[in-house]
C-alpha atoms as a PDB file:
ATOM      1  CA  UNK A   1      43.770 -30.046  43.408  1.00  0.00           C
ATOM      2  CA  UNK A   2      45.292 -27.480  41.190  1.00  0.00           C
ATOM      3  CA  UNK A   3      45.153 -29.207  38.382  1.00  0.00           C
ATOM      4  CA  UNK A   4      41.337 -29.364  39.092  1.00  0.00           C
ATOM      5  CA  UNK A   5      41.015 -25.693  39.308  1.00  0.00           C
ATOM      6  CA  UNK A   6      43.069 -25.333  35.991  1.00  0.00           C
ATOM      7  CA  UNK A   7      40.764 -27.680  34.580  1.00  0.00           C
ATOM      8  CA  UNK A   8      37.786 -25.469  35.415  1.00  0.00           C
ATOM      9  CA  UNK A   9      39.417 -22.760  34.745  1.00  0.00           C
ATOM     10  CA  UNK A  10      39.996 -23.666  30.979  1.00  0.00           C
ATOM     11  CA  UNK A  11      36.434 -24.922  30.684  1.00  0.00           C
ATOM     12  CA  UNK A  12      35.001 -21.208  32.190  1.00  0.00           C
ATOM     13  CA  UNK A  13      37.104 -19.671  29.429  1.00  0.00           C
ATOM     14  CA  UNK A  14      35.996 -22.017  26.627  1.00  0.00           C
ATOM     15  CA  UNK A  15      32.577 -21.586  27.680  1.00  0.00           C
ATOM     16  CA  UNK A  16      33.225 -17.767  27.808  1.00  0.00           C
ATOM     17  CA  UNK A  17      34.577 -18.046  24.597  1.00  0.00           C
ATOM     18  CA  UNK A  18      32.059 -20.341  22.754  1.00  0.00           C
ATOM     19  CA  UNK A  19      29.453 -17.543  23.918  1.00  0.00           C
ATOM     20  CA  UNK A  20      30.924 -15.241  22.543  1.00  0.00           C
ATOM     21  CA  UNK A  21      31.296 -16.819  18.986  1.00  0.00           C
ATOM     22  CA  UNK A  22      27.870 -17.356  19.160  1.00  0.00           C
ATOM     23  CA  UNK A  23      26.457 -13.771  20.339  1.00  0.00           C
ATOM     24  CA  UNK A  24      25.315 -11.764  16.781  1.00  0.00           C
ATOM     25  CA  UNK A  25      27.947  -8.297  16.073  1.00  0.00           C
ATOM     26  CA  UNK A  26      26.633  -5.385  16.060  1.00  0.00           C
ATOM     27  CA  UNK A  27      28.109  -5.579  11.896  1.00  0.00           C
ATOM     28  CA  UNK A  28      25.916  -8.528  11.578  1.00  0.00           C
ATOM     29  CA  UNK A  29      22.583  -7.276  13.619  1.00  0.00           C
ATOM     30  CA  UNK A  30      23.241  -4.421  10.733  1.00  0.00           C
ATOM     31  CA  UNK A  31      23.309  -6.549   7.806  1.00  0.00           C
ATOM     32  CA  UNK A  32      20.436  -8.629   9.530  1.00  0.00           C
ATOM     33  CA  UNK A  33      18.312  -5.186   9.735  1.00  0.00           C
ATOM     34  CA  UNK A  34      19.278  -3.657   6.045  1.00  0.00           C
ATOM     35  CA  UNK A  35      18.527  -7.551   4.809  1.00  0.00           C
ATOM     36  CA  UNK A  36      14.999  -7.379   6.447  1.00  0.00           C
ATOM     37  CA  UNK A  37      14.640  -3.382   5.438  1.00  0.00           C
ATOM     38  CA  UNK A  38      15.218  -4.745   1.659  1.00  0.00           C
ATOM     39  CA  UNK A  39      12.415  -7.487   1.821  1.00  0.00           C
ATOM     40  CA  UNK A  40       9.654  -5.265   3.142  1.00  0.00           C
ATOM     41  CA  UNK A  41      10.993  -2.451   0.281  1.00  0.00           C
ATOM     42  CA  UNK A  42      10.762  -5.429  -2.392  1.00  0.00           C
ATOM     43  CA  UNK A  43       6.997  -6.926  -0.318  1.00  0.00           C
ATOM     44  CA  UNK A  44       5.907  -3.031  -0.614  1.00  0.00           C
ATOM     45  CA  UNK A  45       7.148  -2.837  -4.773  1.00  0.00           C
ATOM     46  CA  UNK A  46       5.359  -6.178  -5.418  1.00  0.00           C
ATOM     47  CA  UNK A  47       1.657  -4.493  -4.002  1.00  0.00           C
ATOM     48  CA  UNK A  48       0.119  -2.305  -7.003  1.00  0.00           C
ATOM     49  CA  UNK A  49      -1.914   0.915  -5.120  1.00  0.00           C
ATOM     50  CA  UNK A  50      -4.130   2.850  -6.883  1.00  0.00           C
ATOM     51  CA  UNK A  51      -6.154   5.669  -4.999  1.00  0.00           C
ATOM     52  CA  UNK A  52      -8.844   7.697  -7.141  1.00  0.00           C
ATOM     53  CA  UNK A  53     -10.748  10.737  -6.143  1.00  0.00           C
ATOM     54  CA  UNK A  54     -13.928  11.664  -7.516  1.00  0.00           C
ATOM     55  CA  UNK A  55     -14.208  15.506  -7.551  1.00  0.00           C
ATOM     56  CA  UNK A  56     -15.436  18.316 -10.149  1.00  0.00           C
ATOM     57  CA  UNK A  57     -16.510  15.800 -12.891  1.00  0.00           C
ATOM     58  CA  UNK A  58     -13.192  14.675 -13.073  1.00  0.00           C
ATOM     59  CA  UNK A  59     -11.255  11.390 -12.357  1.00  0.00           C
ATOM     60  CA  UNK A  60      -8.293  11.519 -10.495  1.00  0.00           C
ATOM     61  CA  UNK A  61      -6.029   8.554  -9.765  1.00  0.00           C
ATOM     62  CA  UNK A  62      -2.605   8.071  -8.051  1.00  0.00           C
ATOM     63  CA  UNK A  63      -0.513   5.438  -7.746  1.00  0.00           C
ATOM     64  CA  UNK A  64       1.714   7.288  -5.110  1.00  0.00           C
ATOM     65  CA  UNK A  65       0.160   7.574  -1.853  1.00  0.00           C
ATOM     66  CA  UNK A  66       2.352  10.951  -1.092  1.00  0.00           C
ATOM     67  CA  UNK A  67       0.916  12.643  -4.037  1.00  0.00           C
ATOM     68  CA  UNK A  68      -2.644  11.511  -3.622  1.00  0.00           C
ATOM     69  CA  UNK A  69      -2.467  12.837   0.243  1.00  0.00           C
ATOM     70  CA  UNK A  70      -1.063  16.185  -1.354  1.00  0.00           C
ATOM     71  CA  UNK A  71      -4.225  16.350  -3.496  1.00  0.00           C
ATOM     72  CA  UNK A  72      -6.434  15.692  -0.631  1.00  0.00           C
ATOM     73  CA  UNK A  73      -4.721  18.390   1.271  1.00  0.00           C
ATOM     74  CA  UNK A  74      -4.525  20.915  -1.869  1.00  0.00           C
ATOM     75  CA  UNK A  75      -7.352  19.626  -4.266  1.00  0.00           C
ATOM     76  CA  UNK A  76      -4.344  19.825  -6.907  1.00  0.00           C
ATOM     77  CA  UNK A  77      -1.272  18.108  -7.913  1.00  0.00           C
ATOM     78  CA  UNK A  78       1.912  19.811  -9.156  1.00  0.00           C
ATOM     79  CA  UNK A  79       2.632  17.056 -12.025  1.00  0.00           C
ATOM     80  CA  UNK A  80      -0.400  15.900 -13.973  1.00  0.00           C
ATOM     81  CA  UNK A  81      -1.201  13.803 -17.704  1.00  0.00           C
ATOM     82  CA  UNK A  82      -5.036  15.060 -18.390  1.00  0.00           C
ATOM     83  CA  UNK A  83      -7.012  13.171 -20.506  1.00  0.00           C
ATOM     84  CA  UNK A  84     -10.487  14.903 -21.443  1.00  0.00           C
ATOM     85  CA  UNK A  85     -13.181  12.672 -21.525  1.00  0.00           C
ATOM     86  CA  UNK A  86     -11.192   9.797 -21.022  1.00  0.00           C
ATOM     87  CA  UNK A  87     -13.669   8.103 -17.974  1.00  0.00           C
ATOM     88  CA  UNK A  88     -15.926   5.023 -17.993  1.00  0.00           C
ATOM     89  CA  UNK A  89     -18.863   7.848 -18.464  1.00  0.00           C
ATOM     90  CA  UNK A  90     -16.732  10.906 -20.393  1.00  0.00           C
ATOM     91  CA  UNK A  91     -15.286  12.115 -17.197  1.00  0.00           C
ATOM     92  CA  UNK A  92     -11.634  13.827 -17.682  1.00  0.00           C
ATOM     93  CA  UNK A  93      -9.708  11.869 -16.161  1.00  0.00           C
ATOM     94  CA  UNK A  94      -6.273  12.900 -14.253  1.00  0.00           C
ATOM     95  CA  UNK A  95      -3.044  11.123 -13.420  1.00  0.00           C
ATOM     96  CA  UNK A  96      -1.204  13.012 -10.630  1.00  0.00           C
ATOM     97  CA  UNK A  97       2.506  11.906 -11.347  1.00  0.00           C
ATOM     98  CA  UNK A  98       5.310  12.116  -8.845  1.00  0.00           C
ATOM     99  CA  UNK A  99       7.660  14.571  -9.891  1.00  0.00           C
ATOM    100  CA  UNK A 100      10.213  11.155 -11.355  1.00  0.00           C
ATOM    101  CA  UNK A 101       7.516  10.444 -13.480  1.00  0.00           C
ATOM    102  CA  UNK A 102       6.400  13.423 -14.989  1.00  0.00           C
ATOM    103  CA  UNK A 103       8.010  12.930 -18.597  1.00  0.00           C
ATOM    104  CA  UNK A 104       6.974   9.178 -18.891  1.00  0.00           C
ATOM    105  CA  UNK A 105       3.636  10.902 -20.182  1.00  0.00           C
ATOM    106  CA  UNK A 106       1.580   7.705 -20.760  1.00  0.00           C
ATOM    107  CA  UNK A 107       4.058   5.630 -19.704  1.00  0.00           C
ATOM    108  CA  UNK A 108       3.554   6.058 -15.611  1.00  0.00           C
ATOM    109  CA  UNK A 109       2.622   2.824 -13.677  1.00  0.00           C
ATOM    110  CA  UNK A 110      -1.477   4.040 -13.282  1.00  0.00           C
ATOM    111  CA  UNK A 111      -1.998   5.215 -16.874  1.00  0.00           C
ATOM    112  CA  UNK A 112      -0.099   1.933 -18.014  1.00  0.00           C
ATOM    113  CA  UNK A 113      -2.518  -0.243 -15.897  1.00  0.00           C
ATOM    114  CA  UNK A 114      -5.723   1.209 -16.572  1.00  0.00           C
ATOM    115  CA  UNK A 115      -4.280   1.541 -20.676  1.00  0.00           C
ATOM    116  CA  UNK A 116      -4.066  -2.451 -19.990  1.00  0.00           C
ATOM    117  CA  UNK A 117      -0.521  -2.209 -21.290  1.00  0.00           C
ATOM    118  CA  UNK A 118       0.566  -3.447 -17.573  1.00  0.00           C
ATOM    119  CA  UNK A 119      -1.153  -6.011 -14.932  1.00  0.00           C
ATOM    120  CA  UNK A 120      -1.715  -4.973 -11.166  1.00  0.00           C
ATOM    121  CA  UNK A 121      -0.159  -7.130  -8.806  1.00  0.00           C
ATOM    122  CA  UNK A 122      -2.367 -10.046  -7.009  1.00  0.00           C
ATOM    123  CA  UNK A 123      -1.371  -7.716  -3.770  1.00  0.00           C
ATOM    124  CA  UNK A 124      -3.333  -4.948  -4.461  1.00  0.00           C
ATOM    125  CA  UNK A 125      -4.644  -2.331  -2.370  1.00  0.00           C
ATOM    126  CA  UNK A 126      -7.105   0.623  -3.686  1.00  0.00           C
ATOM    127  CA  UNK A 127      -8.792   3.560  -2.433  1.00  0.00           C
ATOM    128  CA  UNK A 128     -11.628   5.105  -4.072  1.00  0.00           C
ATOM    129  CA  UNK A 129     -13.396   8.879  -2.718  1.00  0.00           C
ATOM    130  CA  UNK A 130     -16.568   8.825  -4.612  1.00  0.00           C
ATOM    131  CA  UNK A 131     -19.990  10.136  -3.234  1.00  0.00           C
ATOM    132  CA  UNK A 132     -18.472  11.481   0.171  1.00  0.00           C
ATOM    133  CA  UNK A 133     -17.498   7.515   0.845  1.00  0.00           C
ATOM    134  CA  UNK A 134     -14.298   5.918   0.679  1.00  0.00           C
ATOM    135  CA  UNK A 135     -14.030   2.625  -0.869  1.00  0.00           C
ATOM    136  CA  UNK A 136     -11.549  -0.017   0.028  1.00  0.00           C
ATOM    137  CA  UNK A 137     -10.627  -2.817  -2.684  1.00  0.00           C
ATOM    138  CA  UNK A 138      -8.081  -5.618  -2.501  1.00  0.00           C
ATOM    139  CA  UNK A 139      -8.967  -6.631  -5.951  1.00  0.00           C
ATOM    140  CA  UNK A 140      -8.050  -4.577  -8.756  1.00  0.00           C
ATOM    141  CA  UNK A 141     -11.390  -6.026 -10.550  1.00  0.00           C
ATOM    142  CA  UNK A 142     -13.383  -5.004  -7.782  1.00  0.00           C
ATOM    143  CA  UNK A 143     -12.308  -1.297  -8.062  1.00  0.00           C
ATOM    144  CA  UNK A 144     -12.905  -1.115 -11.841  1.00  0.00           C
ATOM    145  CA  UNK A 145     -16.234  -2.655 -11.332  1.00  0.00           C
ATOM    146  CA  UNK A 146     -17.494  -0.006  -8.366  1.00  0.00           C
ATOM    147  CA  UNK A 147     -15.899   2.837 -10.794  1.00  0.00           C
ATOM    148  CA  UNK A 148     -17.805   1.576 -13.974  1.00  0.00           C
ATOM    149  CA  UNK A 149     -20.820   0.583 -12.011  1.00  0.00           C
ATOM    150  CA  UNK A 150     -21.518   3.178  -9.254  1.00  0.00           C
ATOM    151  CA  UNK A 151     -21.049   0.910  -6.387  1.00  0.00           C
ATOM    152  CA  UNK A 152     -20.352  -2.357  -4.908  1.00  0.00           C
ATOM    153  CA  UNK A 153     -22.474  -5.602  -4.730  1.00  0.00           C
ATOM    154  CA  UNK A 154     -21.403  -7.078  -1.625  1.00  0.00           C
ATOM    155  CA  UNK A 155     -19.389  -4.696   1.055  1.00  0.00           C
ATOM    156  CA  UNK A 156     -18.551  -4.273   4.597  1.00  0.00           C
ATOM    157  CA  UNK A 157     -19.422  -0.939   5.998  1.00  0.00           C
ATOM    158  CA  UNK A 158     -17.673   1.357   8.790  1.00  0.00           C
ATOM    159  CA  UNK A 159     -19.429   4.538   9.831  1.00  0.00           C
ATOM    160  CA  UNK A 160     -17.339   7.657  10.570  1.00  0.00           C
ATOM    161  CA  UNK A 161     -13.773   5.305  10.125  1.00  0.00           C
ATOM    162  CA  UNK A 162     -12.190   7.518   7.428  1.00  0.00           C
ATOM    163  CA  UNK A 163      -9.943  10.515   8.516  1.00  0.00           C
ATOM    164  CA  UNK A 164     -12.930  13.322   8.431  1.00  0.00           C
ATOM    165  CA  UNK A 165     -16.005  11.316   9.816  1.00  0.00           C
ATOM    166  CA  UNK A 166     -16.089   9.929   6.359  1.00  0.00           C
ATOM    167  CA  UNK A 167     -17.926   6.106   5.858  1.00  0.00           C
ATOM    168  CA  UNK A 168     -15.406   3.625   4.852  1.00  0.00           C
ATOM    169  CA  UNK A 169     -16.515   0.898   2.462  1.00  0.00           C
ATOM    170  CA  UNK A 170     -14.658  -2.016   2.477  1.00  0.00           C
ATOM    171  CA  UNK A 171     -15.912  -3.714  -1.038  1.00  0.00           C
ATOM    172  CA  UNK A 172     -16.168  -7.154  -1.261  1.00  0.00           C
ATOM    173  CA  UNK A 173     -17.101  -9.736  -3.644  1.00  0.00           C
ATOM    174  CA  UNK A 174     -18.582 -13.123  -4.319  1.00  0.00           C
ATOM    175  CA  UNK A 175     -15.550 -15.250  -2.915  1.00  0.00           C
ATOM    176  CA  UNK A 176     -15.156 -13.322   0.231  1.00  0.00           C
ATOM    177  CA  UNK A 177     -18.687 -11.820   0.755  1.00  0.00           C
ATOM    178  CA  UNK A 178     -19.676 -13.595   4.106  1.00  0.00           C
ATOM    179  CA  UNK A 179     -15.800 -12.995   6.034  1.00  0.00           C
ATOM    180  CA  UNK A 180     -15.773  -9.424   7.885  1.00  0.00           C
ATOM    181  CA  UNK A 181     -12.422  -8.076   5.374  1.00  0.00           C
ATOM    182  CA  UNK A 182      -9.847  -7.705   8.661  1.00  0.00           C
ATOM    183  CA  UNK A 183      -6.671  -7.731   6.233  1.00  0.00           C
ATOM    184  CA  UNK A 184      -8.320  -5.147   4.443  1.00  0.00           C
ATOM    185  CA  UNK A 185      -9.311  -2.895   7.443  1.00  0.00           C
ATOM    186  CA  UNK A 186      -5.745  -3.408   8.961  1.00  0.00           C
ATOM    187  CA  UNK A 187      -4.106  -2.537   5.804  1.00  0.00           C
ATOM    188  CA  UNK A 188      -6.221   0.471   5.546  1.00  0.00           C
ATOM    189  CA  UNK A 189      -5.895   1.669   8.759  1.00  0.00           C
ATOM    190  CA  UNK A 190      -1.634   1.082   8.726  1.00  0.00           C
ATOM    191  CA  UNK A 191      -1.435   3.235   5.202  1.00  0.00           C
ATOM    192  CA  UNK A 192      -3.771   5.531   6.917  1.00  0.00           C
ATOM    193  CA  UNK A 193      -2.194   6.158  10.233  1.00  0.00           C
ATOM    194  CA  UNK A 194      -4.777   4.614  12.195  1.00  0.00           C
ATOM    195  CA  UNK A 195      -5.180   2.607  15.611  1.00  0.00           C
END
């Protein structure tokens, strides 16, 4: 009989044991977590953003979404490459740069890409403020087609969604013109702070 109760006793403790091994560290939940961190960091690199605001004539585009909210808030930019009459119609046209960037001069990621001396990734995501509306692309062709043109051919339309009553346009285009754009309105409303 006790050599029964030893018995179970060493299998409790091997059990206890075997648990344990198999329960994640706190060192390795860590690593887990800054491994996971690293891939949405690398996800968010990989997506090109470009936000524009029409105002005053002028062109302005970002490709940092903390300096384009600053302009929204301020109607200015601290860092800035101007180029006069360098729009799809003559309009100047004004790269806010984050404050890292301001001596690459023509070499910042937005003036690159709209140069065509770089390629926007195939997970974009651009805003456009033009005629009190704000535009929503998730096409990079899209957005230089709405800026050249005026405004989209095929779109999606929500009244009063953007931050000040504005109406969001979610553009579309001739591959996706008959799917309401739900990646698109979730991505906006996540960048945007929205419900």
């Amino acid at each position: 009989m006790r050599s029964i109760f030893m018995a179970g006793f060493a299998l409790a403790g091997a059990l206890t044991l075997s648990a344990c091994d198999s329960m994640p560290s706190t060192k390795a939940d860590a690593k887990e977590a800054k491994s996971t961190a690293a891939a949405n960091v690398a996800a968010q690199a990989a997506e090109t953003q470009i936000f524009e605001v029409f105002h005053d004539g002028r062109i302005n585009q970002f490709y940092d979404y903390k300096t384009y909210q600053s302009f929204l808030n301020v109607g200015e930019t601290a860092y800035r490459l101007t180029r006069i009459g360098g729009g799809p119609k003559g309009e100047t046209l004004v790269f806010g740069l984050t404050k890292a960037d301001k001596k690459k001069g023509l070499n910042t990621p937005a003036a690159m890409i709209w140069d065509g001396k770089s390629e926007a990734s195939e997970n974009f995501y651009g805003e456009m403020h033009k005629h009190g509306r704000i535009y929503v692309f998730d096409t990079m062709a899209d957005m230089k087609h709405v800026r050249e043109l005026g405004h989209p051919n095929f779109m999606f339309t929500e009244i009063g969604m953007g931050p000040k009553g504005e109406t969001v346009v979610f553009v579309l285009n001739k591959a996706n013109k008959k799917k309401k754009p739900v990646a698109q309105i979730a991505k906006y409303k996540a960048l945007n702070g929205m419900k």
